[in-house]
Protein backbone atom coordinates (compact mmCIF):
# COMPACT_ATOMS: atom_id res chain seq x y z
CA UNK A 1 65.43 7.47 70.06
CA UNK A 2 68.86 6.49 71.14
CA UNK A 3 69.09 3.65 73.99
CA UNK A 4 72.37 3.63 75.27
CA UNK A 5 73.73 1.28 77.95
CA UNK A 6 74.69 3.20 81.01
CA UNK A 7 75.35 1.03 83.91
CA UNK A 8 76.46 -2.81 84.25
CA UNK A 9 76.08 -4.26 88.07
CA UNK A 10 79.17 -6.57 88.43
CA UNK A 11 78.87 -8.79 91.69
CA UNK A 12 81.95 -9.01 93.95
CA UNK A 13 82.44 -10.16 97.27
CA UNK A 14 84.58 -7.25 98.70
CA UNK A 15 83.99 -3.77 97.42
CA UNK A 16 87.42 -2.08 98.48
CA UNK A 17 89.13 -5.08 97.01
CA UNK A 18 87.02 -4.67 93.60
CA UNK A 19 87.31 -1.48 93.69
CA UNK A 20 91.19 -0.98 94.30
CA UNK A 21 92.08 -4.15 91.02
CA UNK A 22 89.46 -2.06 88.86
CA UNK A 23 90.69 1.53 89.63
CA UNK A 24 94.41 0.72 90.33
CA UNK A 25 95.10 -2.61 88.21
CA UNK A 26 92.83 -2.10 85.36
CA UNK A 27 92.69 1.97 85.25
CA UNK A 28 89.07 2.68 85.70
CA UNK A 29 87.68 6.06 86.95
CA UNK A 30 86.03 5.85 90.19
CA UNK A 31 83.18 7.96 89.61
CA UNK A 32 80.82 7.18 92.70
CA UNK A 33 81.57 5.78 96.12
CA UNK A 34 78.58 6.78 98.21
CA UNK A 35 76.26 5.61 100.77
CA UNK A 36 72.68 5.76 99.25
CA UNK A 37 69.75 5.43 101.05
CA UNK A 38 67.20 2.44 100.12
CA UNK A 39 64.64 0.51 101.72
CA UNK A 40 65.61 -0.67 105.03
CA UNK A 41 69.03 1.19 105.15
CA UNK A 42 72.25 2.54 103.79
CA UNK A 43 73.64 0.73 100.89
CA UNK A 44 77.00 1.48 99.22
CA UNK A 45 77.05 2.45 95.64
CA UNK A 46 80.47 2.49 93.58
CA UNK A 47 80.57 3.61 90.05
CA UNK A 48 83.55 3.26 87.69
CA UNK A 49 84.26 3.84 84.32
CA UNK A 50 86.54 2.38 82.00
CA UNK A 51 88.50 5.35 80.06
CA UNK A 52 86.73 6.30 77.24
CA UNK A 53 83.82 4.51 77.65
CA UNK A 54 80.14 6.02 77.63
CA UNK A 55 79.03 2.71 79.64
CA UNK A 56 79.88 2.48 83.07
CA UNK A 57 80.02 -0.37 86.08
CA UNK A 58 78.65 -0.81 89.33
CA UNK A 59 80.22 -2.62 91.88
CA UNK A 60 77.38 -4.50 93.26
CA UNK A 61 78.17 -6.09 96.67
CA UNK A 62 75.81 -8.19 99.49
CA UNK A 63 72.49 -6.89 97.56
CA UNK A 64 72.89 -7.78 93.74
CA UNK A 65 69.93 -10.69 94.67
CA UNK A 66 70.18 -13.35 92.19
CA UNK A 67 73.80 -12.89 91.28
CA UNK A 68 76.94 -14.34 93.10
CA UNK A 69 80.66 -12.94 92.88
CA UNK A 70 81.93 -14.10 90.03
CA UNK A 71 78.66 -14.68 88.37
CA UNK A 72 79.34 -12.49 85.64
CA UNK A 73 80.86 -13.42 82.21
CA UNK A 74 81.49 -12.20 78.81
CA UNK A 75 82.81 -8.74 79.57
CA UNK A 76 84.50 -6.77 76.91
CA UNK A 77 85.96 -4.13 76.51
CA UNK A 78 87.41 -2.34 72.85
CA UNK A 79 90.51 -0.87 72.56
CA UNK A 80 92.44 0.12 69.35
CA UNK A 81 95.68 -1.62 70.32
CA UNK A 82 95.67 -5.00 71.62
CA UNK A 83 99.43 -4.98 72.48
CA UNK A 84 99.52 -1.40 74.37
CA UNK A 85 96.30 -3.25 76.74
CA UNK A 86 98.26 -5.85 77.42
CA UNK A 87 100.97 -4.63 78.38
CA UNK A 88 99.30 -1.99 79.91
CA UNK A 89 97.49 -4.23 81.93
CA UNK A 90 100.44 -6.70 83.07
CA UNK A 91 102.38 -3.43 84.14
CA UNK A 92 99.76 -2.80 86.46
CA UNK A 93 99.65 -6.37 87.97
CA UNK A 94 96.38 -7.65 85.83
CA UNK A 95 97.18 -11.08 85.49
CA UNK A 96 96.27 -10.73 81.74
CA UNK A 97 96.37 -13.88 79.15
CA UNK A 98 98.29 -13.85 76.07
CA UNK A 99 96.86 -12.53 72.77
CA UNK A 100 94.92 -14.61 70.74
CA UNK A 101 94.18 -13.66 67.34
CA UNK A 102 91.32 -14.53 65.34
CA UNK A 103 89.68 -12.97 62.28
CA UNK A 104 87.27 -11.19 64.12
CA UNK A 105 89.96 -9.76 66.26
CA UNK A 106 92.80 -9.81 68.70
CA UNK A 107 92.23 -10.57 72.65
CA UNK A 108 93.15 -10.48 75.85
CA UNK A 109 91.33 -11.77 78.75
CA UNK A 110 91.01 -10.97 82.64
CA UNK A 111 88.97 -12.26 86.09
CA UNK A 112 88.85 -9.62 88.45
CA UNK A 113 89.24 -10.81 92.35
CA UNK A 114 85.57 -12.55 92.29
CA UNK A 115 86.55 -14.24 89.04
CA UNK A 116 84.09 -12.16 86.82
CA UNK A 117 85.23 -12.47 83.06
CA UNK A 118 86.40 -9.80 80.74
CA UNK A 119 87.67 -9.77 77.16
CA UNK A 120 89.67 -7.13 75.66
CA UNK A 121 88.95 -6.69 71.78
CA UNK A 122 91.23 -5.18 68.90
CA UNK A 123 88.42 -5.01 65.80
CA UNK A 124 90.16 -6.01 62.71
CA UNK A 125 90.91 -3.56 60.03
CA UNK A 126 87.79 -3.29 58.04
CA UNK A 127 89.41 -1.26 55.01
């Protein structure tokens, strides 16, 4: 039995904001962006996908109970070249940190608007 992780709620204060630095600063998908009905109301649900990634987010805004914007650390995302995402990312007005390079791999890291945390992880060759 495979269990796969589909869907990550990441807290923000401002959907459209969230929504516009994930999807045009940090090149998500935007999958979802739909009004879903649940108890007592509407609620907006929008889903985006990093490229390449079977795991997807959720931008979770006034009813993630028991999370605040921001809340969410530790992120991270794998990519094969750590220098093509960063530059990749400061082209598209990430405010992205330097590379730091440790034996378990090469990094970047990120805050979207809300200041939730991502890393961005080159594996090191394992040959």
């Amino acid at each position: 039995m495979d269990w796969r992780l589909g869907l990550i709620a990441v807290p923000v204060s401002d959907v459209d904001r969230a929504k516009a630095f994930y999807v045009d600063g940090v090149g998500f998908t935007a999958d979802h962006d739909v009004e879903a009905p649940v108890e007592g109301g509407m609620r907006r649900f929008v889903q985006l996908t990093p490229p390449g990634s079977p795991t997807s987010i959720h931008l979770a805004g006034d009813w993630l109970e028991g999370s605040e914007p921001g809340a969410v650390q530790g992120l991270q995302l794998v990519v094969a070249d750590i220098e093509a995402a960063h530059a990749y990312l400061a082209e598209r007005g990430v405010e992205v940190s330097e590379i730091v390079r440790e034996p378990w791999g090469a990094f970047v890291f990120f805050r979207d608007p809300d200041g939730n945390g991502w890393s961005v992880q080159e594996l090191p060759d394992r040959s």
